[in-house]
Protein backbone atom coordinates (compact mmCIF):
# COMPACT_ATOMS: atom_id res chain seq x y z
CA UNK A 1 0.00 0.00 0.00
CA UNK A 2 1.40 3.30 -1.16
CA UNK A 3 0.07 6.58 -0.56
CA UNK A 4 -1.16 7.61 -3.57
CA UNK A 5 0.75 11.12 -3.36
CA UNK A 6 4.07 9.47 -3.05
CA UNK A 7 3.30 7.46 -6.71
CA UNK A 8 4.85 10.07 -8.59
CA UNK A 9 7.99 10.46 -6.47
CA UNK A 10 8.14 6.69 -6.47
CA UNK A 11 7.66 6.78 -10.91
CA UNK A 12 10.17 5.18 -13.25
CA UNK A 13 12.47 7.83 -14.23
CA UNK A 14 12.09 9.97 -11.53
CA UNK A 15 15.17 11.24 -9.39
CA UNK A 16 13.82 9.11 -6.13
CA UNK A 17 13.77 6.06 -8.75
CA UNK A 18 17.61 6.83 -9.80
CA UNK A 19 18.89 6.74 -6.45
CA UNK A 20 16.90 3.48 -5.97
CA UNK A 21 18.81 2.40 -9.22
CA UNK A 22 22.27 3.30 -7.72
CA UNK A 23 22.01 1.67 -4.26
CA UNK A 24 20.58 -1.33 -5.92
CA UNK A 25 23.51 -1.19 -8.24
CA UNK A 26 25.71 -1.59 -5.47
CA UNK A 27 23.88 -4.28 -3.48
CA UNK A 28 22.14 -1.79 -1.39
CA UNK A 29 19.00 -0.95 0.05
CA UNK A 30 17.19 2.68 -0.04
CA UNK A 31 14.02 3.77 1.99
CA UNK A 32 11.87 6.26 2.24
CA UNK A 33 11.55 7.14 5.83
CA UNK A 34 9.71 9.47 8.29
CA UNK A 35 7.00 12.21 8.21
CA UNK A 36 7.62 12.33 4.59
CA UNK A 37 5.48 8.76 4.46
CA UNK A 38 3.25 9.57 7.72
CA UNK A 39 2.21 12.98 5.69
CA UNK A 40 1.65 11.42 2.35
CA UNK A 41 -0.59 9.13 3.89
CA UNK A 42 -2.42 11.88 5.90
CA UNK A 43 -2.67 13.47 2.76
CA UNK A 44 -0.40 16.38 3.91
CA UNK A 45 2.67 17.88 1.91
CA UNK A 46 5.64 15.41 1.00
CA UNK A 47 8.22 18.56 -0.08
CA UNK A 48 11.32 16.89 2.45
CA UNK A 49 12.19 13.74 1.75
CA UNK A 50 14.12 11.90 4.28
CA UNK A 51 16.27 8.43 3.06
CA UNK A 52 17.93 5.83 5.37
CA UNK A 53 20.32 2.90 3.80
CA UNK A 54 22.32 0.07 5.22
CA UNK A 55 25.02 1.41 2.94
CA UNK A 56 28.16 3.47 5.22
CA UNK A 57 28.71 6.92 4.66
CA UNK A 58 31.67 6.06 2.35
CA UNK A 59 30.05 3.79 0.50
CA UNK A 60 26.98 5.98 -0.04
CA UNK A 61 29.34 9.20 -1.22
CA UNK A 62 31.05 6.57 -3.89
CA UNK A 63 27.18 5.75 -5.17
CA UNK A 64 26.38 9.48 -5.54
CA UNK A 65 29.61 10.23 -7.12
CA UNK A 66 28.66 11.18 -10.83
CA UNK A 67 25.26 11.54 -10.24
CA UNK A 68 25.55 14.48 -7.95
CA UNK A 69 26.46 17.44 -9.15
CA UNK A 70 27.86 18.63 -5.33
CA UNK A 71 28.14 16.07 -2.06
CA UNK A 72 28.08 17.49 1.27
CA UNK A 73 29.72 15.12 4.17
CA UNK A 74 28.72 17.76 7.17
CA UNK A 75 27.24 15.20 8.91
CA UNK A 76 29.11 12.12 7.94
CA UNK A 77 29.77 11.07 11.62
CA UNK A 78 26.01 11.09 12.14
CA UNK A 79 25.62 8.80 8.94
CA UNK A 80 24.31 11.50 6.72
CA UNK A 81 25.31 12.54 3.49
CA UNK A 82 23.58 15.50 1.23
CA UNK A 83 23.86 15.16 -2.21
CA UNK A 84 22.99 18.01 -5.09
CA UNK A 85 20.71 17.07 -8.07
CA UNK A 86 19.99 19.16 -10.76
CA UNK A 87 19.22 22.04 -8.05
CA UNK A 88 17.37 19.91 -5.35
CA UNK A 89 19.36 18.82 -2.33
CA UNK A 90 18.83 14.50 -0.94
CA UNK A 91 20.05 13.74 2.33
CA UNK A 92 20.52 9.99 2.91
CA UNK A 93 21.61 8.44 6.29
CA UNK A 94 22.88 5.29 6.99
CA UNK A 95 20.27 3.24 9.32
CA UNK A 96 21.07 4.00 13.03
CA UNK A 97 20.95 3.07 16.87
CA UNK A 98 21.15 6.12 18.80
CA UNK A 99 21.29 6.08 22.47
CA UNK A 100 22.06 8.37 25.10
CA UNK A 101 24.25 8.04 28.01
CA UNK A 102 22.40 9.10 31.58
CA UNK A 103 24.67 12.05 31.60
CA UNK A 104 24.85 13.36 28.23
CA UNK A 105 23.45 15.70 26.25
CA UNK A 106 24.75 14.08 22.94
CA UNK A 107 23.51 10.53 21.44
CA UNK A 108 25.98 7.81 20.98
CA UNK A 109 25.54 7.23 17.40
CA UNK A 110 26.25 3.35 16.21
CA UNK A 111 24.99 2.22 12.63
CA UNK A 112 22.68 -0.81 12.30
CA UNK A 113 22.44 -3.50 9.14
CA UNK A 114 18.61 -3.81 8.65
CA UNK A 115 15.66 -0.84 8.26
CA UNK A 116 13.78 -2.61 11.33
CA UNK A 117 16.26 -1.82 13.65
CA UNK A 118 16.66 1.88 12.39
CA UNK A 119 12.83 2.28 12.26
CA UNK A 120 12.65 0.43 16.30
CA UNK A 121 15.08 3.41 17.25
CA UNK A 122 13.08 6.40 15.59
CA UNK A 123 10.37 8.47 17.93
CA UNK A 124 6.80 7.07 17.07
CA UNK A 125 5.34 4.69 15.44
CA UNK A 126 3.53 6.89 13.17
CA UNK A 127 7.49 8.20 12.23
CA UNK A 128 8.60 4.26 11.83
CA UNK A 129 7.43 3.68 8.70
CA UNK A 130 9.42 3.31 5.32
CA UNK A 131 8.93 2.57 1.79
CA UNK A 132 11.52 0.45 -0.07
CA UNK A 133 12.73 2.54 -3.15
CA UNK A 134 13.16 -0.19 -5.86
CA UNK A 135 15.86 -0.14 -8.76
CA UNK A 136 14.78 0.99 -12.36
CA UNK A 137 13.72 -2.64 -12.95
CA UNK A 138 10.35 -1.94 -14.12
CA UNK A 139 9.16 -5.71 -12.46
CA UNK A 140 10.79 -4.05 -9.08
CA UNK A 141 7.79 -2.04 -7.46
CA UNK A 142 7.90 -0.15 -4.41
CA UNK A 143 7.61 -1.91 -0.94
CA UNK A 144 5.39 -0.77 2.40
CA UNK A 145 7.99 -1.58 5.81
CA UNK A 146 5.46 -1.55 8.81
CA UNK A 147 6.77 -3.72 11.47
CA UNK A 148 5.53 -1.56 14.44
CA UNK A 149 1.86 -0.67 13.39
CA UNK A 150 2.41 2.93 12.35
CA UNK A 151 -0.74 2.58 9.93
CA UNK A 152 -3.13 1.85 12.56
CA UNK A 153 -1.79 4.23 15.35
CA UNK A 154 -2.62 6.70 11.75
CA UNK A 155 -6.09 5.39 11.51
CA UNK A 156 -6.64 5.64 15.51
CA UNK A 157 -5.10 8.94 15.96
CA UNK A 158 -2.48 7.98 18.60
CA UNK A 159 0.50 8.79 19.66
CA UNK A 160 2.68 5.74 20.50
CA UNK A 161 6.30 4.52 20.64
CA UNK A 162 7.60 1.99 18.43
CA UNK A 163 9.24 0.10 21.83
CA UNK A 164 8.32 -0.03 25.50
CA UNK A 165 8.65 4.15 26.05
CA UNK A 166 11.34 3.90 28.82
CA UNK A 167 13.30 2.31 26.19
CA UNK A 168 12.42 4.89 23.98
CA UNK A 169 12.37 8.14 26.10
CA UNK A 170 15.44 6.68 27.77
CA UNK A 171 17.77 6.57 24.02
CA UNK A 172 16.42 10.39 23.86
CA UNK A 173 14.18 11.92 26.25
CA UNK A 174 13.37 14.84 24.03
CA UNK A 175 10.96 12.67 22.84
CA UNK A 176 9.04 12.97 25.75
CA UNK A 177 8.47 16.75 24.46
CA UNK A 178 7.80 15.67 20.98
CA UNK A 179 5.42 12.99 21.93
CA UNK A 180 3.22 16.82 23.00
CA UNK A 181 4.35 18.60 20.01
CA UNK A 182 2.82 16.04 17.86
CA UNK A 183 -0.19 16.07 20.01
CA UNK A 184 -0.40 19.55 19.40
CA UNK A 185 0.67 20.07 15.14
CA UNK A 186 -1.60 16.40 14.44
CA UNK A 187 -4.26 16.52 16.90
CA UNK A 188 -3.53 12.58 18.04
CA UNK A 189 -4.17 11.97 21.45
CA UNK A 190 -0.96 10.36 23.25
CA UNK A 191 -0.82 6.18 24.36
CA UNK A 192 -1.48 5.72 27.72
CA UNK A 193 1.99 4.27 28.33
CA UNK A 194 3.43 6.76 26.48
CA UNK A 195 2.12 9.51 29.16
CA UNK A 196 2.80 7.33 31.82
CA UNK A 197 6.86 7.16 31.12
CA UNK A 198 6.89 10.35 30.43
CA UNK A 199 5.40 11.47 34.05
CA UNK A 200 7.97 9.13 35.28
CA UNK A 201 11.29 10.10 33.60
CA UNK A 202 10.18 13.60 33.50
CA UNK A 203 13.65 14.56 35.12
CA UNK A 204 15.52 12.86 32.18
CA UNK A 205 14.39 15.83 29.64
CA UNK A 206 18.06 17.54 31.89
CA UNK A 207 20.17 16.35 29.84
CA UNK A 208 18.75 17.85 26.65
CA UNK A 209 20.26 21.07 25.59
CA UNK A 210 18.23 23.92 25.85
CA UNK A 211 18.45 24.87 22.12
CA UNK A 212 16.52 21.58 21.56
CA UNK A 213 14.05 22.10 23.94
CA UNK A 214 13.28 25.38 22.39
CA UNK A 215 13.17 23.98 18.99
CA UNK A 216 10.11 21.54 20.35
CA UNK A 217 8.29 24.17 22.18
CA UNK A 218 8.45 26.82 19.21
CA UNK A 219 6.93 23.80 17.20
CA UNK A 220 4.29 22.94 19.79
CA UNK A 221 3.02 26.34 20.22
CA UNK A 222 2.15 27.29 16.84
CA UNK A 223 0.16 23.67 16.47
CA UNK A 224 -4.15 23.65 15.79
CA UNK A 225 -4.50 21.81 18.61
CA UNK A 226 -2.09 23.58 21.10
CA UNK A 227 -4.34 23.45 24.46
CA UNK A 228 -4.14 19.70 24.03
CA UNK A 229 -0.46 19.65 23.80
CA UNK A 230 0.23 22.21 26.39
CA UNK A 231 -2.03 20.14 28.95
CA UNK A 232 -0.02 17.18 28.33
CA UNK A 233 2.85 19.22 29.12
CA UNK A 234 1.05 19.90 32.37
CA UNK A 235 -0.43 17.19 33.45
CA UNK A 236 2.37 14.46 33.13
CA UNK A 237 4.39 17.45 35.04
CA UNK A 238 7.17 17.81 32.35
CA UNK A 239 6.08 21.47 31.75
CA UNK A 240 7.98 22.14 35.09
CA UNK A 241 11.14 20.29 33.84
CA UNK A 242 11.52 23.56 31.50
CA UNK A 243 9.04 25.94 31.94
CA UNK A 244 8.21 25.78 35.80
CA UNK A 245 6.47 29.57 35.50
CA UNK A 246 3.54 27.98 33.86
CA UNK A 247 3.03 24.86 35.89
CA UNK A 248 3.13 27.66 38.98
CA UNK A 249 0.02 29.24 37.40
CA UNK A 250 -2.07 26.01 39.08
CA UNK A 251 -1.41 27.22 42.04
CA UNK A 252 -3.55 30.53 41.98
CA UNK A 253 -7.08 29.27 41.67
CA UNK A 254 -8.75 30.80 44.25
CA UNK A 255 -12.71 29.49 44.45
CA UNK A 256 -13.01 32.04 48.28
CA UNK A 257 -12.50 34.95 45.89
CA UNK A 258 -14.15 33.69 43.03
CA UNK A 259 -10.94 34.19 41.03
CA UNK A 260 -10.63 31.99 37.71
CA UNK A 261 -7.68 29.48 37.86
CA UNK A 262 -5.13 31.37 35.82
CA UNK A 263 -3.74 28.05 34.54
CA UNK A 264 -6.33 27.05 32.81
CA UNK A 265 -6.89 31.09 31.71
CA UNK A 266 -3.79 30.90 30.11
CA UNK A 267 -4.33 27.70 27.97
CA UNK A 268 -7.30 28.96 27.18
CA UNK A 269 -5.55 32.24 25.70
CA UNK A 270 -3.05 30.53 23.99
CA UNK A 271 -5.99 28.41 22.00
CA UNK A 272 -7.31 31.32 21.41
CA UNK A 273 -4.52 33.83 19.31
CA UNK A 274 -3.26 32.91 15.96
CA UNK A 275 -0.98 30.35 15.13
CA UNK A 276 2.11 32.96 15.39
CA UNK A 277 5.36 32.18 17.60
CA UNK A 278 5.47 35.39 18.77
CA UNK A 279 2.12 35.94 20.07
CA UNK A 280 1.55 32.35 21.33
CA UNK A 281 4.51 32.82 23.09
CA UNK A 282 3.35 36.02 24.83
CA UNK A 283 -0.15 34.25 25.72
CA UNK A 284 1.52 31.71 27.33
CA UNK A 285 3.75 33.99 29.09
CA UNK A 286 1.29 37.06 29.64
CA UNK A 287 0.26 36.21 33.44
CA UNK A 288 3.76 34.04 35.22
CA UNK A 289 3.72 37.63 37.20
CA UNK A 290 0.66 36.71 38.94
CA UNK A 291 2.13 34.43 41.49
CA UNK A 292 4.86 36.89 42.26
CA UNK A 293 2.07 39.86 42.85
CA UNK A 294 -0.93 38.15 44.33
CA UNK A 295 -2.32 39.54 46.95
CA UNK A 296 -5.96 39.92 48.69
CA UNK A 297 -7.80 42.32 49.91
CA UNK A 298 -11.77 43.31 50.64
CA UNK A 299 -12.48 43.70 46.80
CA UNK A 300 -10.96 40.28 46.45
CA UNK A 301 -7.89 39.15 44.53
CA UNK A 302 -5.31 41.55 42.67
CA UNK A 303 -2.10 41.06 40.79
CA UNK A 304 -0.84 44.61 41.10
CA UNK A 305 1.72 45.06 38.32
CA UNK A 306 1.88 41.43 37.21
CA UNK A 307 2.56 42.68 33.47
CA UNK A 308 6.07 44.03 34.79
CA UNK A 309 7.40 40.98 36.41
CA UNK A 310 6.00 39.15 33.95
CA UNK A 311 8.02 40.56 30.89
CA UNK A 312 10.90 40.41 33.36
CA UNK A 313 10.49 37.12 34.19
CA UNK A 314 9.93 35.99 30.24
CA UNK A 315 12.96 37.46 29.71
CA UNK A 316 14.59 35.05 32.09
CA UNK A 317 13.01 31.85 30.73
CA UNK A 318 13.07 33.14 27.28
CA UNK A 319 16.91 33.73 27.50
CA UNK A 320 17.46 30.31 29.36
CA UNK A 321 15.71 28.66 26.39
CA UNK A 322 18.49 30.10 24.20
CA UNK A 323 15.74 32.28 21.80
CA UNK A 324 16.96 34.82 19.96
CA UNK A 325 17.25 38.22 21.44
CA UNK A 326 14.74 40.42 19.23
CA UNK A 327 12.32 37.08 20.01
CA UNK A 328 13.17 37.65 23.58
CA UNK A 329 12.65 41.50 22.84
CA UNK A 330 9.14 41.34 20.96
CA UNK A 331 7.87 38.73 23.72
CA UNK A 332 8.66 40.31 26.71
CA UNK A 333 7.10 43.64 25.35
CA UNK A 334 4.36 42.00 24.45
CA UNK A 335 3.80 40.84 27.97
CA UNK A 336 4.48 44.16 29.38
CA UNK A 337 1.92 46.00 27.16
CA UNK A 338 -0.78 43.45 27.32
CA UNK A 339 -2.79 45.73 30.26
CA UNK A 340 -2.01 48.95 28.68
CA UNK A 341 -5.59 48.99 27.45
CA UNK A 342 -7.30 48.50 30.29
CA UNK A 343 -5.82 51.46 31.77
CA UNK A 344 -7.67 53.78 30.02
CA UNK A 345 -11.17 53.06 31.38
CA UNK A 346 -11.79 56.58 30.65
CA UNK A 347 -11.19 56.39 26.64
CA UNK A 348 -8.49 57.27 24.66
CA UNK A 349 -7.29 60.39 24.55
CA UNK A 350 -4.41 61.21 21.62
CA UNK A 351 -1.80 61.36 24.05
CA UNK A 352 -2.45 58.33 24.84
CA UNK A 353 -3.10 56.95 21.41
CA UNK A 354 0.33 58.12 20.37
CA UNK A 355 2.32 56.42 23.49
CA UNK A 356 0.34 53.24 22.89
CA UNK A 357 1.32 53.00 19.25
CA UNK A 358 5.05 54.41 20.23
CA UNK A 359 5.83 51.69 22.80
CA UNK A 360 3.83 48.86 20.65
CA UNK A 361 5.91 49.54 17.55
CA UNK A 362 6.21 46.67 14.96
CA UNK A 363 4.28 44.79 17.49
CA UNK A 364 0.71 46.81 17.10
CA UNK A 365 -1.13 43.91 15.58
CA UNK A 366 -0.11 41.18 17.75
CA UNK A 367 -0.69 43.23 20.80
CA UNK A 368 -4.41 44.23 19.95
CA UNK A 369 -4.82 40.25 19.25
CA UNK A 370 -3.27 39.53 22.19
CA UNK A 371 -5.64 41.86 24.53
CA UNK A 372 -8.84 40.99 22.48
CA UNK A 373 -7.38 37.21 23.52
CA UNK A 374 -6.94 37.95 26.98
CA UNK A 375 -11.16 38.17 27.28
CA UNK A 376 -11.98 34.73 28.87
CA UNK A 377 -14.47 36.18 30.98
CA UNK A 378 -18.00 33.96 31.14
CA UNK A 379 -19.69 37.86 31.91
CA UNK A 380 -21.00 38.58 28.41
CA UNK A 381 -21.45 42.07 29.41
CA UNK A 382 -17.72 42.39 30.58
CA UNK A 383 -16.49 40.93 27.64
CA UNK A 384 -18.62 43.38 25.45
CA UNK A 385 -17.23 46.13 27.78
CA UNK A 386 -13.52 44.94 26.88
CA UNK A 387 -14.39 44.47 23.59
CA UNK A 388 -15.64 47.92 22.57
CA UNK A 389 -12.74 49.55 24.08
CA UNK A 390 -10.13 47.79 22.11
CA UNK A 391 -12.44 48.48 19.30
CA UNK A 392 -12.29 52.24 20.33
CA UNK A 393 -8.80 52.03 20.24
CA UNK A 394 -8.41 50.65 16.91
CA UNK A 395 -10.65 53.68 15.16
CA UNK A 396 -8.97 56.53 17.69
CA UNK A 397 -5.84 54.77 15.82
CA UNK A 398 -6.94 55.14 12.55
CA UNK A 399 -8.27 58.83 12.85
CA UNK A 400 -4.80 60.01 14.12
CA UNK A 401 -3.12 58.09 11.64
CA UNK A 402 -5.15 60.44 9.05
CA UNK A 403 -4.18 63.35 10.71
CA UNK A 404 -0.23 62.79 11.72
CA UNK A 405 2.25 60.72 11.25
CA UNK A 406 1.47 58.19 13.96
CA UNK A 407 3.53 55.23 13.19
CA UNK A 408 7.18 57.90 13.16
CA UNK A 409 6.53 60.19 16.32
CA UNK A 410 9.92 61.89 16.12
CA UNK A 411 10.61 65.93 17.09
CA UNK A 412 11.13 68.21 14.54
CA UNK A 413 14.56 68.65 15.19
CA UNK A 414 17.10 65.93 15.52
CA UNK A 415 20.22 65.31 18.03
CA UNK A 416 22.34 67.53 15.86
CA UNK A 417 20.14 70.56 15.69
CA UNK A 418 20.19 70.63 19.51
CA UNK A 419 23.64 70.27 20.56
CA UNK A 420 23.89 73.02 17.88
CA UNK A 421 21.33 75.39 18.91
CA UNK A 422 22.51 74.90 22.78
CA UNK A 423 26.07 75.27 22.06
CA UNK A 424 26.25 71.59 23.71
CA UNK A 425 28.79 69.14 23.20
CA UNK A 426 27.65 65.22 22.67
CA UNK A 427 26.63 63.32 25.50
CA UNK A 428 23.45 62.06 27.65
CA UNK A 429 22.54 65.16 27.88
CA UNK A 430 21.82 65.37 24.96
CA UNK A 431 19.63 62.02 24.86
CA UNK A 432 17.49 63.98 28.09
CA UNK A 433 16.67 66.65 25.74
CA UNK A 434 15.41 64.22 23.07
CA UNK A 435 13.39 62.71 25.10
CA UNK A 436 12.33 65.94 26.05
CA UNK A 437 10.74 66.89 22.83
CA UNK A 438 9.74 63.47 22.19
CA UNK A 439 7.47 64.07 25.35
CA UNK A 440 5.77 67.12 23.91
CA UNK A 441 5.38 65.57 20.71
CA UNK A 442 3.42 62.54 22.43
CA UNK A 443 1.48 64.74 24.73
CA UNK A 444 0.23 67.92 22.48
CA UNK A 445 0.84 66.21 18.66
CA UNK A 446 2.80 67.46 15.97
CA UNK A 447 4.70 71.23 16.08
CA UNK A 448 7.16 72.82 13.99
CA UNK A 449 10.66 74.14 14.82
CA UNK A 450 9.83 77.48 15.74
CA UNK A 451 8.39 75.38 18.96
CA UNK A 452 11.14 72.87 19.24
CA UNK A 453 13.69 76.35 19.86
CA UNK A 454 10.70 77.85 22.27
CA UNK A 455 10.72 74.46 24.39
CA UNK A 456 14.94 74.33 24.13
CA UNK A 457 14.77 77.83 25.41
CA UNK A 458 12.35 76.99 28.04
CA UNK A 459 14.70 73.97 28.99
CA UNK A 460 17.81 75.83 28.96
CA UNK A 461 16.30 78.72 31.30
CA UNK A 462 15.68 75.78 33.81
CA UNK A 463 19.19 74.59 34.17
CA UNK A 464 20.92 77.17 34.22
């Protein structure tokens, strides 16, 4: 059985069918292996093709020699070689047995002889499937290699490990975070004994390197079904293995003050925001301030200021996770803006139209998505409330936009024009003076540079 999108990559003639040729040519075996099959048959897109051999890495760059118009050997102690065909890059890997050590952070890599073993060692079942690529013998036709039952766990929608899951977490537990990220991008719900290990050897996930964790969580978050992967995460207790802010969020229901359980608020908000890392990332971060500032009182609970520690502390996880610093950057503003709306209960006045837009930057978009998000209130009428003053917001943006130039608020004058006006040498001062007329410019709107020397005068009166 061969997924019917994979027929044309599997035709005579075709480059897949050459290498087939080649290997066969030599006495050796080529497969088709990993999500490249799984998607095909769940009729998703089969762009990367993956391709495993029992041939060695020297054997398999003297195959492709000729045929190849460039071979890369980058990762020739990992078994893989890339090859270069008329523009279109194959990466082939000799079949594998990866394990890794308690302590490590790197697998051992040893090569196997035979596609079951390579396929036992890979994460899922649903992954441990292969199609043998025959030679050009028309008479040779492609081949289906199932030995661990990765077409049913398709059909059933579950997640599931080709061996016993200690074995399997234990040669990499980053596959304990995988077996969630594919909960999240395919929607399958995770075997029983899968969850179970991974609740168990939770601790394990240490010896992963924090760039690899990220990798998996960046994938997770931007999944369809992300609440589902993201209370796997929780409930197996792995989220606190790398992301102990959120598994803290459990810890603020609060049914005496009537207070919704922020954990399940912030799943909930995640769900709710488009599919973008960025902003998924901030609505999973948006309230790990709360614990920090909770506090009661007679009106109930309060989180006083929650959006400041927050960004700080996303900073601090962000940056542990190794993400890049303008990702670190956008996310942690995002967090500290998020209640910026809901200060101005009063409506928007341009002033603070202008400062909103100013500190939002780049970010605008996201952040209105982000507080529209934030509404998981069951009070229609709040929600309305909330609603209609984001909305307010949006068209107070738009007028000003037709009247100034909202999205550049910038003085009239420039760092050079003061120091030469004052008679004032570079410096900080300088910077203070900036800010200055950025100030005015955000409070009373745009003026010209008759009133940028009137405020410099003003200024300079004061010091001295």
């Amino acid at each position: 059985m061969i997924p019917r999108r994979l027929e044309t990559v599997l035709a005579e003639g075709t480059p897949t069918r050459q290498l087939g040729g080649l290997f066969a040519a030599a006495g050796k075996q080529l497969f088709l292996v990993g999500g490249s099959v799984r998607d095909a048959f769940l009729d998703g897109p089969t762009n990367d093709l993956d391709f495993a051999t029992d041939a060695r890495p020297g054997e398999t760059v003297e195959i492709l020699d000729g045929w190849a118009s460039n071979i890369f050997r980058v990762g020739e102690q990992f078994g893989t070689i890339g090859a270069v065909h008329d523009g279109t890059t194959y990466e082939i890997t000799t079949f594998r047995s990866d394990v890794y050590r308690q302590d490590s952070r790197k697998p051992v890599v040893a090569f196997s002889n035979d596609i079951e073993t390579d396929l036992s060692r890979r994460d899922f079942t649903v992954n441990a499937m292969a199609i043998r690529i025959p030679g050009e013998d028309p008479e040779d036709v492609p081949e289906m290699v199932d030995p661990y039952n990765g077409l049913a766990d398709l059909a059933t929608q579950v997640i599931r490990t080709p061996l016993d899951p200690e074995i399997s977490f234990g040669d990499d537990p980053l596959r304990m975070l995988r077996l969630f990220r594919f909960v999240a991008t395919l929607g399958f719900a995770p075997d029983a004994a899968a969850a179970g290990a991974v609740a168990a050897m939770r601790n394990r996930l240490s010896v992963i390197s924090a760039e690899r964790i990220r990798d998996e969580l960046s994938k997770l978050v931007v999944g369809p079904n992300v609440a589902d992967g993201l209370w796997g995460l929780l409930h197996t207790g792995l989220a606190g293995e790398f992301l102990p802010e959120l598994a803290a969020l459990e810890l603020e229901q609060d049914p005496q003050h009537r207070h919704k359980d922020v954990l399940a608020h912030t799943v909930a908000v995640v769900a709710k925001t488009s599919p973008d890392e960025r902003l998924r990332l901030a609505a999973l971060f948006h309230d790990i301030g709360k614990p920090a500032t909770r506090e009661f009182g007679p009106q109930g609970v309060s989180f006083h200021h929650h959006e400041v520690v927050g960004a700080r502390m996303t900073r601090e996880r962000m940056r542990a996770l190794r993400y890049p610093k303008d990702m670190v950057s956008d996310v942690s503003q995002l967090v500290f803006l998020h209640m910026r709306p809901h200060t101005y209960k009063m409506g928007w006045t341009d002033s603070a139209v202008r400062r909103y837009v100013r500190d939002a930057g780049d970010l605008l978009p996201l952040l209105n998505e982000l507080v529209r998000c934030d509404v998981t209130t069951r009070s229609a009428r709040r929600a309305r409330a909330i609603s209609r003053r984001i909305d307010e917001l949006e068209e107070r943006i738009v007028e000003l936009r037709a009247q100034e130039e909202l999205d550049s608020l910038r003085p009239p004058i420039d760092g050079n024009e003061v120091m030469d006006y004052l008679d004032m040498p570079p410096g900080p001062e300088v910077g203070r003076v900036m800010t200055m007329l950025l100030e005015h410019r955000i409070d009373h709107g745009p003026y010209d540079v008759a009133e940028a020397h009137r405020l410099l005068d003003e200024w300079q009166a004061e010091q001295s």
